[in-house]
N, C-alpha and C. Protein backbone atom coordinates (compact mmCIF):
# COMPACT_ATOMS: atom_id res chain seq x y z
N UNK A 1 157.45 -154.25 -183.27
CA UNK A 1 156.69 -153.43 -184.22
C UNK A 1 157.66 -152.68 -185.10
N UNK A 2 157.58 -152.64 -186.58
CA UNK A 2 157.76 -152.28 -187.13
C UNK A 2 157.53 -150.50 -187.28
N UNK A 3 158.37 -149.56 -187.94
CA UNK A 3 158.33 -148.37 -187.99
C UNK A 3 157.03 -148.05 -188.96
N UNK A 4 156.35 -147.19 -188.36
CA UNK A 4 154.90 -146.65 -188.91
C UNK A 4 155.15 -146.13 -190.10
N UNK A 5 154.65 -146.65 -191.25
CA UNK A 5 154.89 -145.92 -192.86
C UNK A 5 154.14 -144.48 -192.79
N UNK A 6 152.87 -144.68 -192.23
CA UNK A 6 152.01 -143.30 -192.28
C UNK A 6 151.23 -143.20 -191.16
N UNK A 7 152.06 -142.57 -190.10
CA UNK A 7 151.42 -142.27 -189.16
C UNK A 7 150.22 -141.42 -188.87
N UNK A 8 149.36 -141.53 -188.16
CA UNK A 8 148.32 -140.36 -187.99
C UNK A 8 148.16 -140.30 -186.28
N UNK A 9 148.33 -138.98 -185.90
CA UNK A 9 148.70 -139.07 -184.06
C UNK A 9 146.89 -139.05 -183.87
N UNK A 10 147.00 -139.82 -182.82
CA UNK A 10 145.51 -140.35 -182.68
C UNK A 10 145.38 -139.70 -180.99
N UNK A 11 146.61 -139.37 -180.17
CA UNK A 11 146.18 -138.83 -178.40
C UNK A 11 147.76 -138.91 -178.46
N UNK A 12 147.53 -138.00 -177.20
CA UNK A 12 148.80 -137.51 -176.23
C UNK A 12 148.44 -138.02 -174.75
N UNK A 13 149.01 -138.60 -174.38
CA UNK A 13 148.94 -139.36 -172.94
C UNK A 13 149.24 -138.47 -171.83
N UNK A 14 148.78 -137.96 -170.54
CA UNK A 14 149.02 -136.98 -169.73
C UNK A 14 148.98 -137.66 -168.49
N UNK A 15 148.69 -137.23 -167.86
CA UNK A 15 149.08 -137.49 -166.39
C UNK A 15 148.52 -138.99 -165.84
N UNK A 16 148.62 -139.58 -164.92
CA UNK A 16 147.96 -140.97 -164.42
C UNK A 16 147.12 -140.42 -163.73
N UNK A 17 145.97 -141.69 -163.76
CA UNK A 17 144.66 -141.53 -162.77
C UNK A 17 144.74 -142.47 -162.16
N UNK A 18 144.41 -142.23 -160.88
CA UNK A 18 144.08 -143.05 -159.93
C UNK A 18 145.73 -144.15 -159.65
N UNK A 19 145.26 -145.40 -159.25
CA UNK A 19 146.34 -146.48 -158.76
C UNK A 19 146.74 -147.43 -159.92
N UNK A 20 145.47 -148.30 -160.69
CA UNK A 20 145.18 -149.04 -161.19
C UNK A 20 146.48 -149.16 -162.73
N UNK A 21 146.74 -148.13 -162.87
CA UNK A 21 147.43 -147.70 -164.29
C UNK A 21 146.87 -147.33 -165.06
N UNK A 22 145.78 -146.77 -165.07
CA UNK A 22 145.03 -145.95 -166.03
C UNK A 22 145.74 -144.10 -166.62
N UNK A 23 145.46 -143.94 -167.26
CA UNK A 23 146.19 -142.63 -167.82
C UNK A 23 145.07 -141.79 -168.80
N UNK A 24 145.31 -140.09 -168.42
CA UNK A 24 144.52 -139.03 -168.99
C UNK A 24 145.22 -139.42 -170.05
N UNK A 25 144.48 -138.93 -171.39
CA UNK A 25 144.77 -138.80 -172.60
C UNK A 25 144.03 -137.57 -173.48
N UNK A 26 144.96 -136.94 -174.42
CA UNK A 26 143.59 -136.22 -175.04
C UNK A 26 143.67 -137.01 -176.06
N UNK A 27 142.51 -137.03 -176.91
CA UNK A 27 142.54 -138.00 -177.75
C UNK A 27 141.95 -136.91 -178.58
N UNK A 28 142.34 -137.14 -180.24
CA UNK A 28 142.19 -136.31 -181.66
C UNK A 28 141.77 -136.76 -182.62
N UNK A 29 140.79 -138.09 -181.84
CA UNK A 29 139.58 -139.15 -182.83
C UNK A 29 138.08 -137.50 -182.58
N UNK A 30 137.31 -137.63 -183.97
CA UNK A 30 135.91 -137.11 -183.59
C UNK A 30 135.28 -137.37 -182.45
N UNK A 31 135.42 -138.75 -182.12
CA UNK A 31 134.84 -139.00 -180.83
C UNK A 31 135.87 -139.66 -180.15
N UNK A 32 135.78 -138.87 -179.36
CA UNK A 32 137.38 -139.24 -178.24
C UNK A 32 137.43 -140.67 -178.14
N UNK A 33 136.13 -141.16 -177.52
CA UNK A 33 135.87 -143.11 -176.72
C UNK A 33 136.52 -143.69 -178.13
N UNK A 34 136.49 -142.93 -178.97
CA UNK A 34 136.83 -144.57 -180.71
C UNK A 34 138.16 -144.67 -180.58
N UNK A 35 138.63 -144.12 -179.94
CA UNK A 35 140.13 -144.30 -179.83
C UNK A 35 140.75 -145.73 -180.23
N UNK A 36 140.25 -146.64 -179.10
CA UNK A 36 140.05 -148.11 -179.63
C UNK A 36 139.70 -149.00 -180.24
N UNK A 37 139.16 -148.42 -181.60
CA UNK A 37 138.59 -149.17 -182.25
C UNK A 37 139.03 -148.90 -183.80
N UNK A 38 140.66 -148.77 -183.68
CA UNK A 38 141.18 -147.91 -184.79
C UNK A 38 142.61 -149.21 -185.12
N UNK A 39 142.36 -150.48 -184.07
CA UNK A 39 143.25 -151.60 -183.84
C UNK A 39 144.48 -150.34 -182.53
N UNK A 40 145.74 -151.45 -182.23
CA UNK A 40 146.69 -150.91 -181.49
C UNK A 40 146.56 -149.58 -181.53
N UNK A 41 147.12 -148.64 -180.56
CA UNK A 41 148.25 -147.55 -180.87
C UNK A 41 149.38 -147.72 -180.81
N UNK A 42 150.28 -146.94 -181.68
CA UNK A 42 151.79 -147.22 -181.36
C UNK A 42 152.80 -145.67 -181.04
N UNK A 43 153.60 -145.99 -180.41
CA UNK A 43 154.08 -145.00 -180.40
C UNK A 43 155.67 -144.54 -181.27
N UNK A 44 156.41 -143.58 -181.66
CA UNK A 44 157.26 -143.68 -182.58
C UNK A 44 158.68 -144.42 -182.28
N UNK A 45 158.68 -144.89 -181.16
CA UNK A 45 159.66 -145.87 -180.65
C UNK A 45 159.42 -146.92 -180.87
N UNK A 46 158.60 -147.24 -181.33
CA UNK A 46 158.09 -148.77 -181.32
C UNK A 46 157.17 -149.53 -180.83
N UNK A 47 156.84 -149.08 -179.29
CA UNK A 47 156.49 -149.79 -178.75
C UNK A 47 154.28 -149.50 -178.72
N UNK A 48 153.81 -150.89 -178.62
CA UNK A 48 152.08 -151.00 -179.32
C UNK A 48 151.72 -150.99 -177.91
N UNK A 49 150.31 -150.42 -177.87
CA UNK A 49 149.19 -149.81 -176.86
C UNK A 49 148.17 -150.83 -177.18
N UNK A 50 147.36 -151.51 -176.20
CA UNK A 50 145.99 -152.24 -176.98
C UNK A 50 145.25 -151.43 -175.56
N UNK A 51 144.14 -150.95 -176.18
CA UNK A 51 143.21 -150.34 -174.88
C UNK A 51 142.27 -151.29 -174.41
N UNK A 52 142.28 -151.31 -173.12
CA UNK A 52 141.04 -152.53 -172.80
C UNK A 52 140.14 -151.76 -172.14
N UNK A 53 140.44 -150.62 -171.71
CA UNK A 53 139.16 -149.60 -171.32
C UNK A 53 139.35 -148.41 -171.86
N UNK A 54 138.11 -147.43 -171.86
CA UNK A 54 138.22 -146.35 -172.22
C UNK A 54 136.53 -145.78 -172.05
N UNK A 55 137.04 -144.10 -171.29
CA UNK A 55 136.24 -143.87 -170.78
C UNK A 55 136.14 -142.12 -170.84
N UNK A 56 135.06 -141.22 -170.87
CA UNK A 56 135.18 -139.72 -170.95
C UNK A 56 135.53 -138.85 -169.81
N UNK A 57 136.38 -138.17 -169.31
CA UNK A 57 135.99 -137.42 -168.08
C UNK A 57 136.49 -136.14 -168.44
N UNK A 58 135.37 -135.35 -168.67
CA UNK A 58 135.78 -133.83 -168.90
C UNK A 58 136.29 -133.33 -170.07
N UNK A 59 137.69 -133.01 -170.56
CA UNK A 59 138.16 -132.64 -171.37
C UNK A 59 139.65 -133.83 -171.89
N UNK A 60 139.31 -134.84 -171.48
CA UNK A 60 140.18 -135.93 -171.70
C UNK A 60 139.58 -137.17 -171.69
N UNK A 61 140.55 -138.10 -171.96
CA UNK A 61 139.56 -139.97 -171.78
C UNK A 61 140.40 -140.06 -170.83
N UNK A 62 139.88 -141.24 -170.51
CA UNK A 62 140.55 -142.03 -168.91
C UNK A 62 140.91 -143.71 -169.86
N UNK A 63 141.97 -144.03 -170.32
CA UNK A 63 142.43 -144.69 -170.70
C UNK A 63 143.38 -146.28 -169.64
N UNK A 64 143.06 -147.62 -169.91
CA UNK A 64 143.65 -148.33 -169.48
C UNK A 64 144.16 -149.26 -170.36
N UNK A 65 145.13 -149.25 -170.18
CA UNK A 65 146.35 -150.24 -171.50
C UNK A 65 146.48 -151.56 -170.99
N UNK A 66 146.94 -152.55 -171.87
CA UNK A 66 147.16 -153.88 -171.30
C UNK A 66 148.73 -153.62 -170.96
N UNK A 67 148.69 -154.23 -170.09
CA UNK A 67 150.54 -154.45 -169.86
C UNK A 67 150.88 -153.08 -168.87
N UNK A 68 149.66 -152.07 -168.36
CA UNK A 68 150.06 -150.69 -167.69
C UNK A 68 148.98 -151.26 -166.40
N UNK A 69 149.47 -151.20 -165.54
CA UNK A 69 149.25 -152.19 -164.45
C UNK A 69 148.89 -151.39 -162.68
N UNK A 70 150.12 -150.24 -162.89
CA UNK A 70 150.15 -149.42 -161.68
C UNK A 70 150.73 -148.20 -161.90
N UNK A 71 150.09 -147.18 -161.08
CA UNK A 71 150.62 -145.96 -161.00
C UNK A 71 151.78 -145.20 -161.78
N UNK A 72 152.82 -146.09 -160.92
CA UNK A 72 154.33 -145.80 -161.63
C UNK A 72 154.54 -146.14 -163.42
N UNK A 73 153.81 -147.39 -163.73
CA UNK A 73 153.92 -147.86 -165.22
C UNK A 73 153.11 -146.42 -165.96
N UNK A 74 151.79 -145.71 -165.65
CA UNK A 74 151.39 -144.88 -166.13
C UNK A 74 152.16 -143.71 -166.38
N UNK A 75 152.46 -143.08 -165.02
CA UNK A 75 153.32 -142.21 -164.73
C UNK A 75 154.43 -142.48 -165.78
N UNK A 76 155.09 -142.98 -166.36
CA UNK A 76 156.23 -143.28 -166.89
C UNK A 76 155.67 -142.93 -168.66
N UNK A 77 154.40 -142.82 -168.71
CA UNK A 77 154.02 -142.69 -170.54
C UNK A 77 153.17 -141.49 -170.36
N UNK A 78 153.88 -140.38 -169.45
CA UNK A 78 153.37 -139.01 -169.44
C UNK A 78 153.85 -138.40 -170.94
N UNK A 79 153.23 -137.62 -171.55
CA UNK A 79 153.76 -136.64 -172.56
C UNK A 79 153.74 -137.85 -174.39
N UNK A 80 153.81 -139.21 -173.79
CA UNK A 80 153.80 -139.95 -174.53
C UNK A 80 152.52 -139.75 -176.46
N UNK A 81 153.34 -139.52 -177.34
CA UNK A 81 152.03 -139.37 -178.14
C UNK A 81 152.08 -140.86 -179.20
N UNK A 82 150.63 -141.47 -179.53
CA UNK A 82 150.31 -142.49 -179.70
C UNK A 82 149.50 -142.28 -181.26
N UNK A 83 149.96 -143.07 -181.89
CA UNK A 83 149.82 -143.24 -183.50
C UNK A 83 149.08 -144.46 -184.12
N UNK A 84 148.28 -144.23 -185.02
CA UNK A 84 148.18 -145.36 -185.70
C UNK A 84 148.05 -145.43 -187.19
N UNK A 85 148.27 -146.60 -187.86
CA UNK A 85 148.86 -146.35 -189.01
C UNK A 85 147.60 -145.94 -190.08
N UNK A 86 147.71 -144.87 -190.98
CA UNK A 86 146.78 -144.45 -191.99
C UNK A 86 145.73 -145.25 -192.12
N UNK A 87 145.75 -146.46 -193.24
CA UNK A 87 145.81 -147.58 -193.35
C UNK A 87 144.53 -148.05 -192.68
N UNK A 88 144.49 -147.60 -191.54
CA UNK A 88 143.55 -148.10 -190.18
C UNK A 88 142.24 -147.35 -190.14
N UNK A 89 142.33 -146.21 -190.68
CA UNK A 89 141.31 -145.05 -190.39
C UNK A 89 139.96 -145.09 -191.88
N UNK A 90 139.31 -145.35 -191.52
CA UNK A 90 137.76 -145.30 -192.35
C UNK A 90 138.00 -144.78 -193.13
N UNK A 91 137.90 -144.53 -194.94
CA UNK A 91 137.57 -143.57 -195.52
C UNK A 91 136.32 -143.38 -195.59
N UNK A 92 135.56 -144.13 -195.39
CA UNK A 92 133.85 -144.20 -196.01
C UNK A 92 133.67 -143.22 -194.84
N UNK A 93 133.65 -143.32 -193.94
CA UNK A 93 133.13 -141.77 -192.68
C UNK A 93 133.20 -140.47 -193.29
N UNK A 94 134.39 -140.12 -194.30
CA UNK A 94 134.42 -138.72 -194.30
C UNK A 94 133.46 -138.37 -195.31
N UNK A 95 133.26 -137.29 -194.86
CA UNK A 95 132.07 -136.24 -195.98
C UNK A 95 133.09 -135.61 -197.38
N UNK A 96 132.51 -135.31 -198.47
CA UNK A 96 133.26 -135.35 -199.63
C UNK A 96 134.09 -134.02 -199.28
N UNK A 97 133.87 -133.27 -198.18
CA UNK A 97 134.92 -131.90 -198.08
C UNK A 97 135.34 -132.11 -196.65
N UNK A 98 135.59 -133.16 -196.37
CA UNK A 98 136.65 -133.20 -195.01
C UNK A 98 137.97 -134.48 -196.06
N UNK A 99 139.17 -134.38 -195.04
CA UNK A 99 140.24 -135.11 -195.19
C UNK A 99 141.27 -135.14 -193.94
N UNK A 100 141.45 -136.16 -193.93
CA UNK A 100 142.63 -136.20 -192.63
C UNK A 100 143.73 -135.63 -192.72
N UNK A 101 144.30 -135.18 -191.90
CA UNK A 101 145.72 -133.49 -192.17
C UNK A 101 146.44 -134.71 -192.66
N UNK A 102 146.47 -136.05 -192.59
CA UNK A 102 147.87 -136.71 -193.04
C UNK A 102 147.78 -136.87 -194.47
N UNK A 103 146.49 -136.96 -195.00
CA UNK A 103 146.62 -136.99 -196.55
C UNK A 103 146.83 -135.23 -196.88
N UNK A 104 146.54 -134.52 -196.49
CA UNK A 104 147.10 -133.36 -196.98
C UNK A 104 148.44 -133.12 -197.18
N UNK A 105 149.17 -133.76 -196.42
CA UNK A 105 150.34 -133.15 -196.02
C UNK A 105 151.52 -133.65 -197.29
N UNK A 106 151.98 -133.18 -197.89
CA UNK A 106 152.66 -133.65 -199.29
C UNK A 106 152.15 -133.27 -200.63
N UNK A 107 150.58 -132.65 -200.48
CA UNK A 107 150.02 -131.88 -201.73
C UNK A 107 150.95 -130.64 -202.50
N UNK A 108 151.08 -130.83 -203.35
CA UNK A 108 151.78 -129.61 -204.25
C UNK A 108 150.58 -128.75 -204.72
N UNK A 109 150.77 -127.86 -203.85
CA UNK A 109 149.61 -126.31 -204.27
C UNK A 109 149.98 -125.71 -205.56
N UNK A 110 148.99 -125.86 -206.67
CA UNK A 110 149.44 -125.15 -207.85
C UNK A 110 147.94 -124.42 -208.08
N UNK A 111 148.01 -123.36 -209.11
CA UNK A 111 146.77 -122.14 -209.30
C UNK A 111 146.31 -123.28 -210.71
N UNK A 112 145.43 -121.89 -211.25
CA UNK A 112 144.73 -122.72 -212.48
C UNK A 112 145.85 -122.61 -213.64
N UNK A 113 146.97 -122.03 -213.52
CA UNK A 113 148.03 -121.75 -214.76
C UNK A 113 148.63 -122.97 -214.40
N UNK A 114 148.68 -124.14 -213.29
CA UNK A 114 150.09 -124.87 -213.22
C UNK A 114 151.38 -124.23 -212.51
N UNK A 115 151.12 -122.85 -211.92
CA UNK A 115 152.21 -122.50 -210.92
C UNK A 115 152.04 -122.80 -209.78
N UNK A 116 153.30 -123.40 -209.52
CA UNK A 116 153.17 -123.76 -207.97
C UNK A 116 153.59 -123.52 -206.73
N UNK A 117 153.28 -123.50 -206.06
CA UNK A 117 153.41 -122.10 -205.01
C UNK A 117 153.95 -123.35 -203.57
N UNK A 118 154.28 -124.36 -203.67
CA UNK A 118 155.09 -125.21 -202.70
C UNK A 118 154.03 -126.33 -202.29
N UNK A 119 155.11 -127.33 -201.72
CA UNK A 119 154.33 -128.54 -201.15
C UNK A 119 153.63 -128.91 -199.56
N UNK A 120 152.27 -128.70 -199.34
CA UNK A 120 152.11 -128.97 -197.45
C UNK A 120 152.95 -129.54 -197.26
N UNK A 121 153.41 -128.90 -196.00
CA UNK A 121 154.30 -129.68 -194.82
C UNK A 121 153.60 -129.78 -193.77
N UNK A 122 152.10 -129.01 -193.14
CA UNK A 122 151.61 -128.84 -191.84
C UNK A 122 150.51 -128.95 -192.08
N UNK A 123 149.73 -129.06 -191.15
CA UNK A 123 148.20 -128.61 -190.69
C UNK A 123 148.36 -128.05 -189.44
N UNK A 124 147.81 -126.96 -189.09
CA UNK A 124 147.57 -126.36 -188.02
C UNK A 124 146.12 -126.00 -187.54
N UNK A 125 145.74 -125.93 -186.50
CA UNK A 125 144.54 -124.87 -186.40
C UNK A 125 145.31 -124.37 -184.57
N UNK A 126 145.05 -123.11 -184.49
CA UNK A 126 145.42 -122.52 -183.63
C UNK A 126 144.37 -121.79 -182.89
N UNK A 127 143.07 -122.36 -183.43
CA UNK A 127 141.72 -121.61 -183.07
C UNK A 127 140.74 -120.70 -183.84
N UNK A 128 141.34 -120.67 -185.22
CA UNK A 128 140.27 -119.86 -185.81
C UNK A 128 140.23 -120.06 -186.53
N UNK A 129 140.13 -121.46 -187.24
CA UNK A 129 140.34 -121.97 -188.45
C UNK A 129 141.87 -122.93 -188.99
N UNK A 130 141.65 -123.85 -189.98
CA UNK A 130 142.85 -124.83 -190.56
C UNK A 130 143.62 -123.68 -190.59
N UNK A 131 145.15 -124.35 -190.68
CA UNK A 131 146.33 -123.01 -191.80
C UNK A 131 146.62 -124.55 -192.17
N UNK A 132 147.41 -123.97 -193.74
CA UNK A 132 148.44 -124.85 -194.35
C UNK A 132 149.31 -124.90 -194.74
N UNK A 133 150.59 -125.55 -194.21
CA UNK A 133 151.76 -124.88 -194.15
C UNK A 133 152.62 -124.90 -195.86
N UNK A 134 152.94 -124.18 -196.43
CA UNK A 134 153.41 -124.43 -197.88
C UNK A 134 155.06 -124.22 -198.33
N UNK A 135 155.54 -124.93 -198.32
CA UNK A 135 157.57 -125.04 -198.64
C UNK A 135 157.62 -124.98 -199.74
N UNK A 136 157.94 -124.05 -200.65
CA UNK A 136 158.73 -124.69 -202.06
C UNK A 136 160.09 -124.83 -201.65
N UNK A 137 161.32 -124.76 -202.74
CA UNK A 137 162.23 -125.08 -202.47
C UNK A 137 163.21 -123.58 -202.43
N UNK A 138 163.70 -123.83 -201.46
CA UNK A 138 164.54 -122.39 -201.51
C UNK A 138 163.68 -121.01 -201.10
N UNK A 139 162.66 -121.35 -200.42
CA UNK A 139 161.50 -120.80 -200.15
C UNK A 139 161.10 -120.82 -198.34
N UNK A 140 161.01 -119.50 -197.70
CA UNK A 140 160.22 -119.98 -196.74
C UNK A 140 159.29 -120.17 -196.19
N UNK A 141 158.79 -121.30 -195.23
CA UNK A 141 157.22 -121.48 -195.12
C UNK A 141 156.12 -120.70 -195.09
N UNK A 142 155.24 -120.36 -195.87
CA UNK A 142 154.16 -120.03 -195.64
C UNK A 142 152.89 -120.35 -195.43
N UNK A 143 151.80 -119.75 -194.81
CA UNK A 143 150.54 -120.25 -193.82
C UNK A 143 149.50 -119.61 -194.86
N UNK A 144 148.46 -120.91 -195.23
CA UNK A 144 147.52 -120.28 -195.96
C UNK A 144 146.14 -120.74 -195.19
N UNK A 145 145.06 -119.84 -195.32
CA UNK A 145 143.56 -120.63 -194.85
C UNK A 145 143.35 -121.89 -195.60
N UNK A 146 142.68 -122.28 -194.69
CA UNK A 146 142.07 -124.01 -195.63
C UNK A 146 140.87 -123.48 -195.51
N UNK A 147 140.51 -122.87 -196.87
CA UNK A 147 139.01 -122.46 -196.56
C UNK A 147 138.61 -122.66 -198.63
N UNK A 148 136.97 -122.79 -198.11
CA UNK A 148 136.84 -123.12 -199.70
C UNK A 148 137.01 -121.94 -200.78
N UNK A 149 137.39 -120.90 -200.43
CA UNK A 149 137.90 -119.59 -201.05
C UNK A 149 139.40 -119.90 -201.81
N UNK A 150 140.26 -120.27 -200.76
CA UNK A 150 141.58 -120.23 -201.23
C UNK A 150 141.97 -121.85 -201.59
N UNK A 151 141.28 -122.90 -201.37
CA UNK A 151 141.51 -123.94 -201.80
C UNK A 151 140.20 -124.35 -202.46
N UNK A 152 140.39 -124.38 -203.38
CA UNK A 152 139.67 -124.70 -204.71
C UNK A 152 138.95 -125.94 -204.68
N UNK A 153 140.52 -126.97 -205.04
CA UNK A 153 139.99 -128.45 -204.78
C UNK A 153 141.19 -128.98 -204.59
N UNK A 154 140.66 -130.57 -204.60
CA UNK A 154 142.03 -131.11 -203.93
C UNK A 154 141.69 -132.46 -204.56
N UNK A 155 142.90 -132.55 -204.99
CA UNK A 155 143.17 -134.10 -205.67
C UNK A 155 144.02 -134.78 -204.88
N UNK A 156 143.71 -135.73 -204.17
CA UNK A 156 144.12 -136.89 -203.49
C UNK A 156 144.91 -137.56 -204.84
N UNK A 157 144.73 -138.02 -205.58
CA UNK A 157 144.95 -139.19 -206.83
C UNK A 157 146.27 -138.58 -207.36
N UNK A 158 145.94 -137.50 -208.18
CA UNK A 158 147.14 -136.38 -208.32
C UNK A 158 147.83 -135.92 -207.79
N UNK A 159 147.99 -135.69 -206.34
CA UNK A 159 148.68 -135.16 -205.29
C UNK A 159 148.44 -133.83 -205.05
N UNK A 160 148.04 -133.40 -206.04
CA UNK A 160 148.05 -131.61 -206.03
C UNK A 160 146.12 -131.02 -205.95
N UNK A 161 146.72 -129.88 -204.82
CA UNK A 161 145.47 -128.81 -204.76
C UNK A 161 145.12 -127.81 -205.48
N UNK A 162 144.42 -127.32 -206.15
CA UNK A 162 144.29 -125.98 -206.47
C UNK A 162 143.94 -124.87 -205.77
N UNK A 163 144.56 -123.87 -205.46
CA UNK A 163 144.70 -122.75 -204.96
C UNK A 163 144.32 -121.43 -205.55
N UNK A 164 143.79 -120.90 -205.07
CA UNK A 164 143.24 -118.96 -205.23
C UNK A 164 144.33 -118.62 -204.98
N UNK A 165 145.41 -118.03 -205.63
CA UNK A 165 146.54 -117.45 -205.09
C UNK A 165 146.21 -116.20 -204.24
N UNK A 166 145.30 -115.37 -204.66
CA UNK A 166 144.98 -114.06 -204.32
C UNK A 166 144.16 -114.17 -202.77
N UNK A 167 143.33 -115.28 -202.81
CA UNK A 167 142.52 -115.61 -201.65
C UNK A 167 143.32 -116.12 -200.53
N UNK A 168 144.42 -116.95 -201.12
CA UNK A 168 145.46 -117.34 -200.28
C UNK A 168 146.19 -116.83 -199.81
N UNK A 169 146.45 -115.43 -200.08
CA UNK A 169 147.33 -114.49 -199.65
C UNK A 169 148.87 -114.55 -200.26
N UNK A 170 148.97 -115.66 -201.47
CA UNK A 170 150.13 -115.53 -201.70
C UNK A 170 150.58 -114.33 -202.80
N UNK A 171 149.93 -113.75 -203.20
CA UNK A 171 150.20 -112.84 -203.96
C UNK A 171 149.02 -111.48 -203.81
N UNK A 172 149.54 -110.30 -204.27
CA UNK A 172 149.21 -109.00 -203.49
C UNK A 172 148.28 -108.73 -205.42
N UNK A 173 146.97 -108.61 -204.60
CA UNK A 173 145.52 -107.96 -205.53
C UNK A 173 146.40 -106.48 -206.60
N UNK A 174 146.48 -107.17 -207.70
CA UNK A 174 147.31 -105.82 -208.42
C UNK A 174 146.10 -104.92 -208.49
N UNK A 175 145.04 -104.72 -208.01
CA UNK A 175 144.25 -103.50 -208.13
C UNK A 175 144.35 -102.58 -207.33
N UNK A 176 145.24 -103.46 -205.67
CA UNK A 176 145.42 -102.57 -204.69
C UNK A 176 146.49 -101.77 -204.83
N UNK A 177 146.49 -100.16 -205.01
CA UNK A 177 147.46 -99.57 -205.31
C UNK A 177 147.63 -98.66 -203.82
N UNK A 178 149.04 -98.64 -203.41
CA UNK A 178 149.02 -98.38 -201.83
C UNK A 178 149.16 -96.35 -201.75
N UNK A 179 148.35 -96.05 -201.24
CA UNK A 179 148.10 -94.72 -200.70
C UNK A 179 149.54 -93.89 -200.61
N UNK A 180 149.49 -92.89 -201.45
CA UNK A 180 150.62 -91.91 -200.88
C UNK A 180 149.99 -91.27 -199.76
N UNK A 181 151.52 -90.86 -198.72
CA UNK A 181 151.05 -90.24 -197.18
C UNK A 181 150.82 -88.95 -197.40
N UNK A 182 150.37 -88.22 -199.22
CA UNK A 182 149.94 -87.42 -199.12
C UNK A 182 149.10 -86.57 -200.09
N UNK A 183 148.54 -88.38 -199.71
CA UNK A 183 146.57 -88.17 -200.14
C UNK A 183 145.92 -87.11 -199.93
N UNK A 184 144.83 -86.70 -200.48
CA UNK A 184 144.25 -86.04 -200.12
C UNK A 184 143.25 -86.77 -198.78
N UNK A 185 143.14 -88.28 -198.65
CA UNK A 185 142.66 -89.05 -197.82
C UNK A 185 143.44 -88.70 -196.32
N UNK A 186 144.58 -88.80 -196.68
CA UNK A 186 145.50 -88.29 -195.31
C UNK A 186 145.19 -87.11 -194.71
N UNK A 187 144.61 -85.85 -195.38
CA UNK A 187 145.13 -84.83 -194.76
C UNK A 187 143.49 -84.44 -193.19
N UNK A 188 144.82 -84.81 -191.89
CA UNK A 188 143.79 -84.74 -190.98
C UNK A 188 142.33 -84.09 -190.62
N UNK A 189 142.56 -82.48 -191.31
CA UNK A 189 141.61 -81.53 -191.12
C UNK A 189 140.80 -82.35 -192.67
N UNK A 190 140.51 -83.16 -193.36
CA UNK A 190 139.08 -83.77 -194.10
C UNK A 190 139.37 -82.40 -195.30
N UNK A 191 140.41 -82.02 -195.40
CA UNK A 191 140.18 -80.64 -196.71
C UNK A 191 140.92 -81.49 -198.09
């Protein structure tokens, strides 16, 4: 196998089940079971996955590979994470305001003037929503919401998003003018 042009991580392989060579996986398809139906997985070494079973238990799939046979073969593709190439993945499924973090990732964030405020490098969600990670050059990373406030729109074709700078947090609301500590707001006794 050839090196993946555009990878998209599809599961992380975890512990073995049972004897057979089957292996936990979390899988980072909408629906965990489609895992297989996306052709191979591969992993960034090279080496291709074909699933011949696949199954739900709990908060993981129960995965069986061709060529993973026993215990020890499983055991051995612990931590393992499994890819498949862009290329492979539906566009017709997505709704006109979803996108896969891999086409995001290389957008040049510019406002409605044409300034541009750096290129994704990340997708994150850490639990309370997307972040998106933004590099210009000589610049360090910053984390913006992926929310329809601070991202405007997004041109796939063009490469570039439009951004709320202000919503995005990259720049400070010139209306907010910061409190002297000796406001009349400050003074404890309310006089």
């Amino acid at each position: 196998m050839s090196k993946l042009k555009n990878p998209v991580l599809m599961a992380t392989i975890g512990g073995a089940q049972g004897l057979r060579g089957e292996v936990r996986a979390k899988s980072y398809s909408e629906d965990p079971v489609a895992l297989g139906e996306y052709g191979h997985l591969h992993s960034l070494d090279g080496r291709s996955f074909e699933v011949l079973e696949i199954r739900e238990a709990k908060t993981v799939v129960v995965v069986r590979f061709r060529g993973v046979n026993d215990r020890n073969a499983a055991e051995a593709l612990n931590g393992l994470d499994l890819y498949v190439e862009r290329e492979n993945l539906p566009d017709d499924d997505l709704d006109e305001d979803e996108f896969f973090y891999a086409d995001l990732e290389g957008l040049e964030a510019v406002d409605g003037e044409g300034k541009s405020y750096g290129t994704v490098t990340g997708v994150f969600d850490f639990g309370a929503g997307d972040l998106l990670e933004l590099k210009g050059p000589g610049k360090r990373p910053v984390l913006i919401p992926f929310t329809e406030w601070s991202v405007l729109e997004i041109d796939l074709e063009a490469g570039t998003m439009l951004v709320d700078p202000l919503a995005a947090g990259l720049i400070d609301d010139p209306n907010d003018k910061p409190e002297s500590p000796f406001s009349a707001k400050s003074d404890p006794k309310g006089k």
